[in-house]
N, C-alpha and C. Protein backbone atom coordinates (compact mmCIF):
# COMPACT_ATOMS: atom_id res chain seq x y z
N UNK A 1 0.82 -1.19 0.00
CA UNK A 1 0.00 0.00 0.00
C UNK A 1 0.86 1.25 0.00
N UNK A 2 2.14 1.04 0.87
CA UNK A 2 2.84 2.37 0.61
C UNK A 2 3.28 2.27 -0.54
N UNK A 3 3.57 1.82 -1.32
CA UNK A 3 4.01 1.76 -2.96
C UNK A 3 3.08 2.83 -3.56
N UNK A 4 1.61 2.43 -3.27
CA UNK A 4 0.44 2.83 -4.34
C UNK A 4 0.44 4.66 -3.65
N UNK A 5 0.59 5.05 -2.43
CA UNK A 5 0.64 5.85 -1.99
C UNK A 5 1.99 6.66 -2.61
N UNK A 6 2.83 6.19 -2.52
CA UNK A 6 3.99 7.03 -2.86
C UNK A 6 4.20 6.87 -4.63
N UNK A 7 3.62 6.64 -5.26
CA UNK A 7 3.27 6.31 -6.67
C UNK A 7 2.39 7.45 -6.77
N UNK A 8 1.18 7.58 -6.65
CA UNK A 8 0.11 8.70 -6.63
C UNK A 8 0.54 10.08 -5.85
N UNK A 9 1.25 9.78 -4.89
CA UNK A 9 2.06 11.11 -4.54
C UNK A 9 3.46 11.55 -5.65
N UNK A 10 3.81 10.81 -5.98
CA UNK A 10 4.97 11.32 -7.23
C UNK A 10 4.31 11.37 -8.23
N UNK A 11 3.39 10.96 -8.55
CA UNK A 11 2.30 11.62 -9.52
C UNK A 11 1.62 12.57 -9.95
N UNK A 12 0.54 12.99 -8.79
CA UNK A 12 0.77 14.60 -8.00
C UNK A 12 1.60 15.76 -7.91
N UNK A 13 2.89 15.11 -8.28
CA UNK A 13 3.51 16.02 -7.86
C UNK A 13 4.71 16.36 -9.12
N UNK A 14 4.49 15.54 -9.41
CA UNK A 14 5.28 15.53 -11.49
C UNK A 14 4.63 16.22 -12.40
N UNK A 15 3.36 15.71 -12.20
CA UNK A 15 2.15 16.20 -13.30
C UNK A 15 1.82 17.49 -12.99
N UNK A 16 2.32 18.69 -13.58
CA UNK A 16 2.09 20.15 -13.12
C UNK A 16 1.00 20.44 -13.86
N UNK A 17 1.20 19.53 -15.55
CA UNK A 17 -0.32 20.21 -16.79
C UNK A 17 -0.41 19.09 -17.34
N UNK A 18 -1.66 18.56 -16.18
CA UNK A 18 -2.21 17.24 -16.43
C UNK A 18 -2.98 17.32 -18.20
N UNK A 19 -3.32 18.82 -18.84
CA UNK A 19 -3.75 18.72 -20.04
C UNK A 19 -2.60 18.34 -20.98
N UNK A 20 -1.40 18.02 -20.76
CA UNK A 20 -0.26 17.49 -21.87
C UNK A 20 -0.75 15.77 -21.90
N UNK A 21 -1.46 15.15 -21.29
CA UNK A 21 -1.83 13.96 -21.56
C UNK A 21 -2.49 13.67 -22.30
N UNK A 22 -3.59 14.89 -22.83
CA UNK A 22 -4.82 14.64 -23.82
C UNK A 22 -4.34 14.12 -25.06
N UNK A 23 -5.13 13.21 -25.59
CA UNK A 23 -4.83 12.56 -26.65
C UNK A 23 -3.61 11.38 -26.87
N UNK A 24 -3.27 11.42 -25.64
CA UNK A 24 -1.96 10.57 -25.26
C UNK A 24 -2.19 9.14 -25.02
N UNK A 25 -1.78 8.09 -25.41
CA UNK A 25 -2.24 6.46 -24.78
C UNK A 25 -1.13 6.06 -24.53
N UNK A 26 -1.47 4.76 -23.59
CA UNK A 26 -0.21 4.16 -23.70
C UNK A 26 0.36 3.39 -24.44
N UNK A 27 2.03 3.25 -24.39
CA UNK A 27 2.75 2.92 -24.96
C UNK A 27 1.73 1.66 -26.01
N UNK A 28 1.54 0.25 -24.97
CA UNK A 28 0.49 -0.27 -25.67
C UNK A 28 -0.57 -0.18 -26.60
N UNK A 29 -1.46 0.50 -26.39
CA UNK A 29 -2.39 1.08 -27.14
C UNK A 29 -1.71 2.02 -28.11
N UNK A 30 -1.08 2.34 -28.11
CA UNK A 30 -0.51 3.18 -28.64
C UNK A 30 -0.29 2.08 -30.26
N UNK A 31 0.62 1.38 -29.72
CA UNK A 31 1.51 0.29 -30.70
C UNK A 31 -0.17 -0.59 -31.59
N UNK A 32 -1.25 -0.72 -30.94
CA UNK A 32 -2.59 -1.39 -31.35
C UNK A 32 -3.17 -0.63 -32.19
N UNK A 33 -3.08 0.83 -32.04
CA UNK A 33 -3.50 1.72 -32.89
C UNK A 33 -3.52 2.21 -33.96
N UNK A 34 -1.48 1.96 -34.02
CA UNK A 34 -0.95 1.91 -35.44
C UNK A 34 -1.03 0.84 -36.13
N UNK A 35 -1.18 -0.68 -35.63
CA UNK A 35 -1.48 -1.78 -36.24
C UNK A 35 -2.86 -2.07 -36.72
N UNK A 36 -4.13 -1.14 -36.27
CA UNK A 36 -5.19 -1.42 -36.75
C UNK A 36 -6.41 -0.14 -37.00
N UNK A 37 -5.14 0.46 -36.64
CA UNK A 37 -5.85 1.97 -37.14
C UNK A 37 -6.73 2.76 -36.33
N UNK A 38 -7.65 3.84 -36.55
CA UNK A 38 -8.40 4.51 -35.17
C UNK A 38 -9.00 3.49 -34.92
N UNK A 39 -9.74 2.69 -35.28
CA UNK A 39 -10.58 1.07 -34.65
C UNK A 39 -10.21 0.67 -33.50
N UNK A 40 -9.05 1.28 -32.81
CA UNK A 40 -8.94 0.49 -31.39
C UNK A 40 -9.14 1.89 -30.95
N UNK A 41 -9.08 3.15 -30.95
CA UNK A 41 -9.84 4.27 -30.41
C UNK A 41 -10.99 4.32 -30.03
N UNK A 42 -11.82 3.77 -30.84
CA UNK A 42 -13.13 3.59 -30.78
C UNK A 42 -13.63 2.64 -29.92
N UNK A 43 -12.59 1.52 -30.02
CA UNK A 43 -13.01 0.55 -28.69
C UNK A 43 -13.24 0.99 -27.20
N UNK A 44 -13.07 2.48 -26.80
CA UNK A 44 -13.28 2.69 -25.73
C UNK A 44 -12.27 3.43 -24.45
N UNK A 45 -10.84 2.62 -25.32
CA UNK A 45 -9.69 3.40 -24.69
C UNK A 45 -9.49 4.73 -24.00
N UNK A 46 -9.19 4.64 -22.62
CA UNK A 46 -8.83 6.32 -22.32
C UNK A 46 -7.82 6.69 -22.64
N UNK A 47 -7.17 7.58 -22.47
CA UNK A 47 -6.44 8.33 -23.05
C UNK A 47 -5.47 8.41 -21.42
N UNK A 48 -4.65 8.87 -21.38
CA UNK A 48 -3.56 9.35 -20.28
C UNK A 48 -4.11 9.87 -19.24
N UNK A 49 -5.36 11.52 -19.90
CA UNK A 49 -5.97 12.64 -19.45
C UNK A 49 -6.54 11.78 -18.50
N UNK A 50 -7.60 10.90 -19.06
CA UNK A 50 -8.59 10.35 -18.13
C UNK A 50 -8.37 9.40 -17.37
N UNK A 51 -7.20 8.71 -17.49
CA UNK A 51 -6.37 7.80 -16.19
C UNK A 51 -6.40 8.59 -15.47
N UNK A 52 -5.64 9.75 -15.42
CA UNK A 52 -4.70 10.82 -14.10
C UNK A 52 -6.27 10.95 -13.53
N UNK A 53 -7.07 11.28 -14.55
CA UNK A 53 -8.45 11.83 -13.69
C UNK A 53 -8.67 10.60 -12.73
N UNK A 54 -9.02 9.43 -13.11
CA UNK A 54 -9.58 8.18 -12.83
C UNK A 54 -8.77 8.30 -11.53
N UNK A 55 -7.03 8.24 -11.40
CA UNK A 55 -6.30 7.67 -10.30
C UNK A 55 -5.90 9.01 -9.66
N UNK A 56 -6.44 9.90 -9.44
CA UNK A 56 -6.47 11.10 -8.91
C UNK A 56 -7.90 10.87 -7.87
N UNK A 57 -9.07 10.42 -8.59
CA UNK A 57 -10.29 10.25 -7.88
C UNK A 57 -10.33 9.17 -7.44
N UNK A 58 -9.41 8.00 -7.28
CA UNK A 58 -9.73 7.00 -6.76
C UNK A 58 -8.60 7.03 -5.39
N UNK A 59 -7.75 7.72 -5.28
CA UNK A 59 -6.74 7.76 -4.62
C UNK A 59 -7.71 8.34 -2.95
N UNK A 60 -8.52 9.31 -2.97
CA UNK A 60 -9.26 9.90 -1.82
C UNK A 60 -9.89 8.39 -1.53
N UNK A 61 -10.81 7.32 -2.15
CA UNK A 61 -11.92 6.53 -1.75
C UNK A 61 -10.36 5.62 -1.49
N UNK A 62 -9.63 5.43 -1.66
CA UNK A 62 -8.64 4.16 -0.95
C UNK A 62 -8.55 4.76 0.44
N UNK A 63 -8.11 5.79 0.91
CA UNK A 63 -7.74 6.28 1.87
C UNK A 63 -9.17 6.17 2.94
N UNK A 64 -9.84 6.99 2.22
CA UNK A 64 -10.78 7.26 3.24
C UNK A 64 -11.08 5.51 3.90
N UNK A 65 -11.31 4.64 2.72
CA UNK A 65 -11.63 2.96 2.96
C UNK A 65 -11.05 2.37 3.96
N UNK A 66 -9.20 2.69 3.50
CA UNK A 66 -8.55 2.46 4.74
C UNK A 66 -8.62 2.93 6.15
N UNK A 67 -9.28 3.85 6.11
CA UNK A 67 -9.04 4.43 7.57
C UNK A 67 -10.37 3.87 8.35
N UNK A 68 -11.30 3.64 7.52
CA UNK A 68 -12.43 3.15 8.15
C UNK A 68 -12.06 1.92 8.50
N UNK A 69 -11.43 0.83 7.69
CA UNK A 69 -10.75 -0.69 8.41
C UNK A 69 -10.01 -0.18 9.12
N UNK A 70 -9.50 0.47 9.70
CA UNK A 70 -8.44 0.63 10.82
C UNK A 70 -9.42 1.16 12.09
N UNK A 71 -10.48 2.12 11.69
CA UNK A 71 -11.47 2.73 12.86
C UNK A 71 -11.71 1.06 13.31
N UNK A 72 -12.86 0.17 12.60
CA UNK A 72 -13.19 -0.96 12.64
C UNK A 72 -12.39 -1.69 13.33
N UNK A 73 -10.92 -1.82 12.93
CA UNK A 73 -10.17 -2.71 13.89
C UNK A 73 -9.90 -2.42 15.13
N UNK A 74 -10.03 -1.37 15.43
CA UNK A 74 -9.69 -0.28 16.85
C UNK A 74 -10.72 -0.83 17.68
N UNK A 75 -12.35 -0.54 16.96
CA UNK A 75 -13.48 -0.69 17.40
C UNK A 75 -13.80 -2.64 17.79
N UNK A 76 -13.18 -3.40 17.20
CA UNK A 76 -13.87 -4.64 16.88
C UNK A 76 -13.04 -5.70 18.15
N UNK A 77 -11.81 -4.80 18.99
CA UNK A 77 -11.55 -5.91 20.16
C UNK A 77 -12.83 -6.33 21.04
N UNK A 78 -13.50 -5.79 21.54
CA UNK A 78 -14.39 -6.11 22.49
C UNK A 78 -15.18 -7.20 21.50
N UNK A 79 -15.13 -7.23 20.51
CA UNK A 79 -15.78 -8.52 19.91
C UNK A 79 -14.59 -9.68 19.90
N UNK A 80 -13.73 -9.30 20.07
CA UNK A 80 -12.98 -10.69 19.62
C UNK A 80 -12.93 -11.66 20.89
N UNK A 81 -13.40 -11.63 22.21
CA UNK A 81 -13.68 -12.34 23.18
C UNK A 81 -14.58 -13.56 22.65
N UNK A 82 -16.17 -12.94 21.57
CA UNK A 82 -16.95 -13.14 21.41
C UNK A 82 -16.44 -14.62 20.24
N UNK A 83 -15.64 -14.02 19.64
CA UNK A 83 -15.31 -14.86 18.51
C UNK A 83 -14.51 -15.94 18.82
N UNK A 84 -14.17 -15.74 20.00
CA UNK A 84 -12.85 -17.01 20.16
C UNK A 84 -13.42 -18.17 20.75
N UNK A 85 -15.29 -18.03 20.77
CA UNK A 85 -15.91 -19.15 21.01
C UNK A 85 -16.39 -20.01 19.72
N UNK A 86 -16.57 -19.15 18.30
CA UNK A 86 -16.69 -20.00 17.43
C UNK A 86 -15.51 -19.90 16.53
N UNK A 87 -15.05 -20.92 16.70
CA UNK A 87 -13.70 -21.53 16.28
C UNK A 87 -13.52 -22.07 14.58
N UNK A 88 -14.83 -22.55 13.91
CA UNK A 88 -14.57 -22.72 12.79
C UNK A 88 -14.94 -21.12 11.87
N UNK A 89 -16.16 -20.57 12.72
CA UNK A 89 -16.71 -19.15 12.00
C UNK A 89 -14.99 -18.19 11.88
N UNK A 90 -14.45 -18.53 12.85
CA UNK A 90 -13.45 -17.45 12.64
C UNK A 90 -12.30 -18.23 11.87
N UNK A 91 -12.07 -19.66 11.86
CA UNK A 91 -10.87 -19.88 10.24
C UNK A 91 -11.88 -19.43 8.98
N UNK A 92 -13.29 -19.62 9.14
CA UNK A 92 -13.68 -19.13 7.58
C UNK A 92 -13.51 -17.74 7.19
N UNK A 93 -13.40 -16.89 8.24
CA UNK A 93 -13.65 -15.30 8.26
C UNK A 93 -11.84 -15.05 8.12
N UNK A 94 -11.13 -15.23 8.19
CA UNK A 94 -9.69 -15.49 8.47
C UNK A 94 -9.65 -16.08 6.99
N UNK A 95 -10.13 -17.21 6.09
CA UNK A 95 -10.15 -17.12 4.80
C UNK A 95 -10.15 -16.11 4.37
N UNK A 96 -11.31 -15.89 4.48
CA UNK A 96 -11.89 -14.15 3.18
C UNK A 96 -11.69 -13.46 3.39
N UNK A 97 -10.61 -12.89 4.94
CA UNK A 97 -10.20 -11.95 4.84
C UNK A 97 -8.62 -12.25 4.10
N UNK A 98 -8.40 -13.27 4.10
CA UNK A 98 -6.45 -13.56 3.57
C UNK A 98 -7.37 -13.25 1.56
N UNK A 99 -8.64 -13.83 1.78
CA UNK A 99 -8.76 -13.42 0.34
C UNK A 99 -9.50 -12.27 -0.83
N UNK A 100 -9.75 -11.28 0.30
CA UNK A 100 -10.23 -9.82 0.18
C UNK A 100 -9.02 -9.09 -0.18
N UNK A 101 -8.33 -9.77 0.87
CA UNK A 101 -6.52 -8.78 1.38
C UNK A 101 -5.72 -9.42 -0.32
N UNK A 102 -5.43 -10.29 -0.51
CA UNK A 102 -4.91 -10.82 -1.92
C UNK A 102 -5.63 -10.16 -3.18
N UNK A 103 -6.42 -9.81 -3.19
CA UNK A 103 -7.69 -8.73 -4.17
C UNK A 103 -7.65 -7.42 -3.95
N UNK A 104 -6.84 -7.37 -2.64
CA UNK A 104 -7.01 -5.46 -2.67
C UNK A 104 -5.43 -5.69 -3.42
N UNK A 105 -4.47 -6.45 -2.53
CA UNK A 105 -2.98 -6.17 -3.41
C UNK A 105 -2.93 -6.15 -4.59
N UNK A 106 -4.00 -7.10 -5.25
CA UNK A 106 -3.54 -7.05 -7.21
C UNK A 106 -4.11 -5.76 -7.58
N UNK A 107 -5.13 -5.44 -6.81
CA UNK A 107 -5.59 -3.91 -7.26
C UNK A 107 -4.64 -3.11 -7.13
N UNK A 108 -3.95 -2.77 -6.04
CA UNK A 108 -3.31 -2.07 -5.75
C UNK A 108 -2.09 -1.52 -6.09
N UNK A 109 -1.86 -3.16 -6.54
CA UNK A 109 -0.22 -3.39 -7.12
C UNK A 109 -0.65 -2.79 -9.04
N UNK A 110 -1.95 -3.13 -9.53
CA UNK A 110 -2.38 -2.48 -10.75
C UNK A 110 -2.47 -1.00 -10.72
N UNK A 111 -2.50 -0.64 -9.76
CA UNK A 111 -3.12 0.95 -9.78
C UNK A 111 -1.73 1.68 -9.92
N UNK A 112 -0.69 0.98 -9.00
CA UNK A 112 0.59 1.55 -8.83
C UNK A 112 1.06 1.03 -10.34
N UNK A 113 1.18 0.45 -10.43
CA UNK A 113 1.79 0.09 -12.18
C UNK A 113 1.15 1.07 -12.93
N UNK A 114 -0.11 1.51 -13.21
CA UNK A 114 -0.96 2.37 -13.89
C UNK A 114 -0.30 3.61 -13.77
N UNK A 115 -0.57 4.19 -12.37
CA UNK A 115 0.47 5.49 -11.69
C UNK A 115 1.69 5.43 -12.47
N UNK A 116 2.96 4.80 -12.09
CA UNK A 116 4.13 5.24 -12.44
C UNK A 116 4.27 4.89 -14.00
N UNK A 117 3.94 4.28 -14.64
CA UNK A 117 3.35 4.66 -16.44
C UNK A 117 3.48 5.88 -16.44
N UNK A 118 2.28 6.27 -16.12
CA UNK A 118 1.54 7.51 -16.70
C UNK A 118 2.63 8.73 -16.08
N UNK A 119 3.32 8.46 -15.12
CA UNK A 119 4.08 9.10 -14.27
C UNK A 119 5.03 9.49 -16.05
N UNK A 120 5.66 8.29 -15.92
CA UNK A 120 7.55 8.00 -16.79
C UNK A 120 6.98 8.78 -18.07
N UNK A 121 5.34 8.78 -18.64
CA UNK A 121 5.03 8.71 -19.93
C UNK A 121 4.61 10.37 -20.04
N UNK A 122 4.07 11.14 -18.73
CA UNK A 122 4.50 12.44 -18.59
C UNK A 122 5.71 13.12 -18.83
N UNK A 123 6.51 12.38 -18.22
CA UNK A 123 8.17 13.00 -17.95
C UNK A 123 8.24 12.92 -19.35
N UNK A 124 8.18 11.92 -19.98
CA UNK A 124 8.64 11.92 -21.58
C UNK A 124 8.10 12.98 -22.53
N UNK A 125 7.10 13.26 -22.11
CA UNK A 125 6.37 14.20 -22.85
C UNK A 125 7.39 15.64 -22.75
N UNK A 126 7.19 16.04 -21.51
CA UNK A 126 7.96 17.06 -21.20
C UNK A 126 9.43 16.81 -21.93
N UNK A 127 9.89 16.16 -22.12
CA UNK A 127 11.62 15.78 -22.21
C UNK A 127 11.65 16.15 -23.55
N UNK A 128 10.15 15.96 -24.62
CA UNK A 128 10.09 15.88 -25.76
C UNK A 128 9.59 17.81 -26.41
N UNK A 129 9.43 18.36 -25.58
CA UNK A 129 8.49 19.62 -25.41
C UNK A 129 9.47 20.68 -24.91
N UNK A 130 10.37 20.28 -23.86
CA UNK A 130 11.61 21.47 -23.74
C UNK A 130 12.52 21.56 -24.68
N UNK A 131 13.28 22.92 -24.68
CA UNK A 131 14.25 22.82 -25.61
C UNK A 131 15.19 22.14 -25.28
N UNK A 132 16.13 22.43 -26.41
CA UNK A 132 17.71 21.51 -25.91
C UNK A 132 18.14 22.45 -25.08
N UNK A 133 19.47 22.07 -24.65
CA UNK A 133 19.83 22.43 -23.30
C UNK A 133 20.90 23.88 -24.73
N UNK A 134 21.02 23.44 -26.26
CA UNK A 134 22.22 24.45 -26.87
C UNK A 134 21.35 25.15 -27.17
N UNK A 135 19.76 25.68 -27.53
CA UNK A 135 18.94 25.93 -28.71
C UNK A 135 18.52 27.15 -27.40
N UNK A 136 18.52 28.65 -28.03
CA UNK A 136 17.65 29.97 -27.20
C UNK A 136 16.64 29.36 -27.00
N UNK A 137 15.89 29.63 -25.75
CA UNK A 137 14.43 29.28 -25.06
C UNK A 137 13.70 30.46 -25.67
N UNK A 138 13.68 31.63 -26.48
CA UNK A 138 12.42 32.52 -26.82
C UNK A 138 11.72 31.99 -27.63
């Protein structure tokens, strides 16, 4: 989770003109596009713009989510007296939570892969958009 956090925070904080993404895909799509023409445009694809949007707005509902499982865990000792009488209810609950927790990581670990993309594929933009370091800046 600190990955996905510090991914979306260097994200944040790279991306000064989130409008240099418009019209931008990734590398992937990118390479599908030229092999089959606008036809994979049309399939639905976002664009760069609307990732940053997407993982910009999803970044508040992780947090806030998390903090509520942590209120919950704070809140939920006085139950666990309760639970240590049913002994099979809590290996099944102890399942789905090892397999909720394995479903948030692939998300998570996707979102952060998504992030630092869009991160490297910004920087490039820019790298491609400044002058040279010999050429007057007017």
């Amino acid at each position: 989770m600190e990955q996905y956090f510090s991914a979306t925070q260097r994200m944040e904080q790279e991306v000064m003109f989130p409008s240099l993404l418009r019209g931008v895909f990734p590398q992937q799509q990118q390479q599908q596009q030229q092999q089959h023409g606008a036809a994979a445009e049309a399939d639905g694809h976002a664009d760069l713009y609307e990732r940053y949007q997407q993982l910009k707005a999803i970044k508040p509902m992780v947090e806030k989510s998390l903090a509520s499982v942590n209120d919950q865990n704070c809140s939920s000792s006085d139950a666990d007296a309760s639970w240590a009488e049913a002994g099979s209810e809590d290996a099944r609950l102890e399942q789905r939570l090892c397999h909720h927790l394995a479903g948030l990581q692939q998300v998570l670990s996707h979102l952060t892969r998504d992030t630092n993309a869009l991160t490297r594929r910004y920087s490039q933009i820019l790298e491609q958009i400044s002058p040279s370091e010999g050429q007057p800046s007017w």
